[in-house]
Each structure stands twice: as C-alpha cells, then as structure tokens.
Protein backbone atom coordinates (compact mmCIF):
# COMPACT_ATOMS: atom_id res chain seq x y z
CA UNK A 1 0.00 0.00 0.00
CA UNK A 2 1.23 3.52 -0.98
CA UNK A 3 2.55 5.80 1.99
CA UNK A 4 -0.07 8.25 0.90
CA UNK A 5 -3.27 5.52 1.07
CA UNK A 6 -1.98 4.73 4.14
CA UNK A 7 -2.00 8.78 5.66
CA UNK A 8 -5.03 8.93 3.87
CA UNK A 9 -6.84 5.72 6.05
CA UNK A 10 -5.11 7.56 9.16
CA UNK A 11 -7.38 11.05 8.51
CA UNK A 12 -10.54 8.97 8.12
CA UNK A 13 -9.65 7.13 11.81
CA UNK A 14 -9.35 10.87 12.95
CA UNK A 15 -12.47 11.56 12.29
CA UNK A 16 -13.62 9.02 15.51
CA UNK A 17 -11.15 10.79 17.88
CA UNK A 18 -13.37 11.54 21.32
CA UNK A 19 -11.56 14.56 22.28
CA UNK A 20 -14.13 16.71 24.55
CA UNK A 21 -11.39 18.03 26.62
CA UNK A 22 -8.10 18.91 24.13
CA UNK A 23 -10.06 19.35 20.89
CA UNK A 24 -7.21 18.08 19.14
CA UNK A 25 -7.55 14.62 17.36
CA UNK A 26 -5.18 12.19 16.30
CA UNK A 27 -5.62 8.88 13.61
CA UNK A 28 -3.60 5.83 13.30
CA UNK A 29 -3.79 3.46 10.21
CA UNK A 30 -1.70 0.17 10.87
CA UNK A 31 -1.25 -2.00 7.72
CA UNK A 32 -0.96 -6.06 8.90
CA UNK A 33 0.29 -8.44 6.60
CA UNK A 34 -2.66 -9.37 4.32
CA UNK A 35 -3.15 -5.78 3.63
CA UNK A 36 -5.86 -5.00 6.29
CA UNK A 37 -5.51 -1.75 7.95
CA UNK A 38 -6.68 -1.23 11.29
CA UNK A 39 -7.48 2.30 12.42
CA UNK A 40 -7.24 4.25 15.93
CA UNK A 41 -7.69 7.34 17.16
CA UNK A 42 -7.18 9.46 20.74
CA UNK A 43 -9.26 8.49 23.03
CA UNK A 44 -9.37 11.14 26.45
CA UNK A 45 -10.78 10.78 29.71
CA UNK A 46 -11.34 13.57 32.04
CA UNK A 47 -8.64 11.82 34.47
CA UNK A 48 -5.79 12.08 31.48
CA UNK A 49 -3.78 10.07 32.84
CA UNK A 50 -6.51 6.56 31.28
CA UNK A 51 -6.84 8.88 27.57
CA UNK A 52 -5.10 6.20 24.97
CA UNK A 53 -3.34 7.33 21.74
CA UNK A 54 -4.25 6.71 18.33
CA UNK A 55 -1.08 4.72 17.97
CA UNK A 56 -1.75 2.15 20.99
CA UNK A 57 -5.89 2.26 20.03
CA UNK A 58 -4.84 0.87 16.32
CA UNK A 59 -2.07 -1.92 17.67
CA UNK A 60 -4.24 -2.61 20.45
CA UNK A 61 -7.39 -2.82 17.63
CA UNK A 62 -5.31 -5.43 15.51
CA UNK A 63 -4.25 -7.29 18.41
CA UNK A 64 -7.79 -7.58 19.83
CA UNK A 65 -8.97 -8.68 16.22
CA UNK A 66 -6.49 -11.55 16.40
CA UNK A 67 -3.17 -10.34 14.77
CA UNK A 68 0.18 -11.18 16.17
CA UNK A 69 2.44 -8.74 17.19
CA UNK A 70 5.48 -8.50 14.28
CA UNK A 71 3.24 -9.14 11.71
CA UNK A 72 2.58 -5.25 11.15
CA UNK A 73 4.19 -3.90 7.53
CA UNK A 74 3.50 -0.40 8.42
CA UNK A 75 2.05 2.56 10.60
CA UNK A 76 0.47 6.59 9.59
CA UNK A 77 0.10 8.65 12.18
CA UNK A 78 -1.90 12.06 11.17
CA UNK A 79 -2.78 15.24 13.45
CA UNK A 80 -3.80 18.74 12.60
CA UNK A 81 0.25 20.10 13.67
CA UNK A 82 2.63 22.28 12.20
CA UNK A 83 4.99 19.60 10.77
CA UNK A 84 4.42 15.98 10.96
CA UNK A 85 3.06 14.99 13.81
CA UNK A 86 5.12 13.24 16.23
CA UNK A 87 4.04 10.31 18.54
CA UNK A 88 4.77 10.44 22.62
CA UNK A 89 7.12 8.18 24.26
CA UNK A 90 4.41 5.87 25.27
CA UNK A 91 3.38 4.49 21.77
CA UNK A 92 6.79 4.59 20.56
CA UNK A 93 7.52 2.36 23.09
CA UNK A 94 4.51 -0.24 21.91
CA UNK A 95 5.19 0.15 18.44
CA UNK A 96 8.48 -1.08 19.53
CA UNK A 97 6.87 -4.13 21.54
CA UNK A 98 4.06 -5.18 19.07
CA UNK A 99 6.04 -3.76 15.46
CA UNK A 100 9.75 -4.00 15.59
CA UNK A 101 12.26 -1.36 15.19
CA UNK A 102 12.41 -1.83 11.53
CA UNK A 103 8.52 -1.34 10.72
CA UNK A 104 8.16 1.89 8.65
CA UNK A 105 6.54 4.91 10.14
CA UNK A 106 4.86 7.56 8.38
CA UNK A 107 4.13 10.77 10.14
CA UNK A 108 2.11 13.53 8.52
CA UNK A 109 -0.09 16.43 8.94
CA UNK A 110 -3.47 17.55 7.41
CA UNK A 111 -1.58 19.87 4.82
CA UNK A 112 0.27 17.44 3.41
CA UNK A 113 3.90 17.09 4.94
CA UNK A 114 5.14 14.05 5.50
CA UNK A 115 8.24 12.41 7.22
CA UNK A 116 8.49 8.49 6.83
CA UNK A 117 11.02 6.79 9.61
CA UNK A 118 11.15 3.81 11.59
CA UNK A 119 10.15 2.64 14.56
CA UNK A 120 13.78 2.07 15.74
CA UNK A 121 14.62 5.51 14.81
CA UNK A 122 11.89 6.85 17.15
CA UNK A 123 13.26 5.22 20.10
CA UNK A 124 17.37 5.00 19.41
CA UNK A 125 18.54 3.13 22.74
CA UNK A 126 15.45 1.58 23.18
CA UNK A 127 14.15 -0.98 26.09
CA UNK A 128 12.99 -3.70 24.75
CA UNK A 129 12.54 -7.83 25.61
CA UNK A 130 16.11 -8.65 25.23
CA UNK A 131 17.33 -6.12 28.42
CA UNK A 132 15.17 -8.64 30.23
CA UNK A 133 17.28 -12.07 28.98
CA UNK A 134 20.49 -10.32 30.02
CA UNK A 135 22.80 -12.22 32.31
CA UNK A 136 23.91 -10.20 35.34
C-alpha cells in the first residue's frame, strides 16, 4: 500500500477521535500483513492520565482482532500540527513491543507534509525484551 493511502486511512480514523477536553484529534492506520488496515484514534478521559493514543488504540485494535504482534508492515500517524506529527514516548515504546524497530513509520499532517522513519529511529537506545534475557 502507498505511503499516501496509508496517511489517507489515518485522517478517516481521525475523524472518531473523542476529544471533549483537548479538541485536538489524532488517527492511526496500521497495515498487517494481508493488507488489512486497522485504524485508531485518541481516546481522552477527564482523568488524562486513562486517555489512549491513536497509535496504541490501532495496535491494540489489531491485536484484539487476532493479529500477532510483528506481523505489522506499516504505521500513519496524522494530526492537525505544524509539521508531521510526532508520537509520545508511550506508543513509541509499543510500536516497539508489538512492530519491531524496523517497521516503517509515516508521520504527517493535514496539509500534506510528511516524514516516513522507523520505529527504531523513534526510540534509538530503546528498552525492549532482550534487556530482560540479560545475564547479570
């Protein structure tokens, strides 16, 4: 799927956003393996702390539906921001648990800009399974 079908499936998820409190939504398209995409959006709660990310609602979506983590090909991530949007430290660190650090990220905006990455390049240095199999 082209990086651009894939922003585009991310602004239709951000239509769903429940944002009564910040007013500004986010979408997630995640693209699995047999070309399914499996939106998110943001998610708040007057507490803050419980509001969930686009980014953890579409893994978490795919997940739920039955997918394995690793089998993801790709993630867009869209928000009405200056420059591509950018996700928090949270999702990055999912994406890294249920996606890899090689899956492709593509970050845009509503006017167009886009910045495609990786999950590892999100999260340089990152935490991840492996820290836990070390030998003392």
């Amino acid at each position: 799927m082209e990086n651009s079908v894939l922003l585009q499936e991310a602004i239709k998820a951000r239509a769903a956003a429940y944002i009564p409190y910040s007013g500004f939504g986010v979408g997630a398209a995640l693209l699995d393996q047999d070309g399914h995409v499996h939106h998110g959006c943001n998610i708040e709660n007057a507490a803050y702390a419980p509001t969930n990310c686009a980014e953890r609602t579409a893994m978490f979506r795919a997940i739920a539906d039955g997918l394995q983590p690793g089998t993801f090909k790709a993630l867009a991530v869209v928000g009405d921001t200056e420059g591509p949007i950018a996700p928090c430290g949270v999702c990055r660190q999912v994406m890294l648990e249920l996606c890899g650090p090689e899956m492709p990220v593509i970050l845009g905006n509503l006017k167009g800009d886009i910045l495609e990455t990786t999950v590892g390049k999100l999260l340089p240095h990152y935490f991840s399974s492996s820290n836990l199999n070390e030998k003392k």
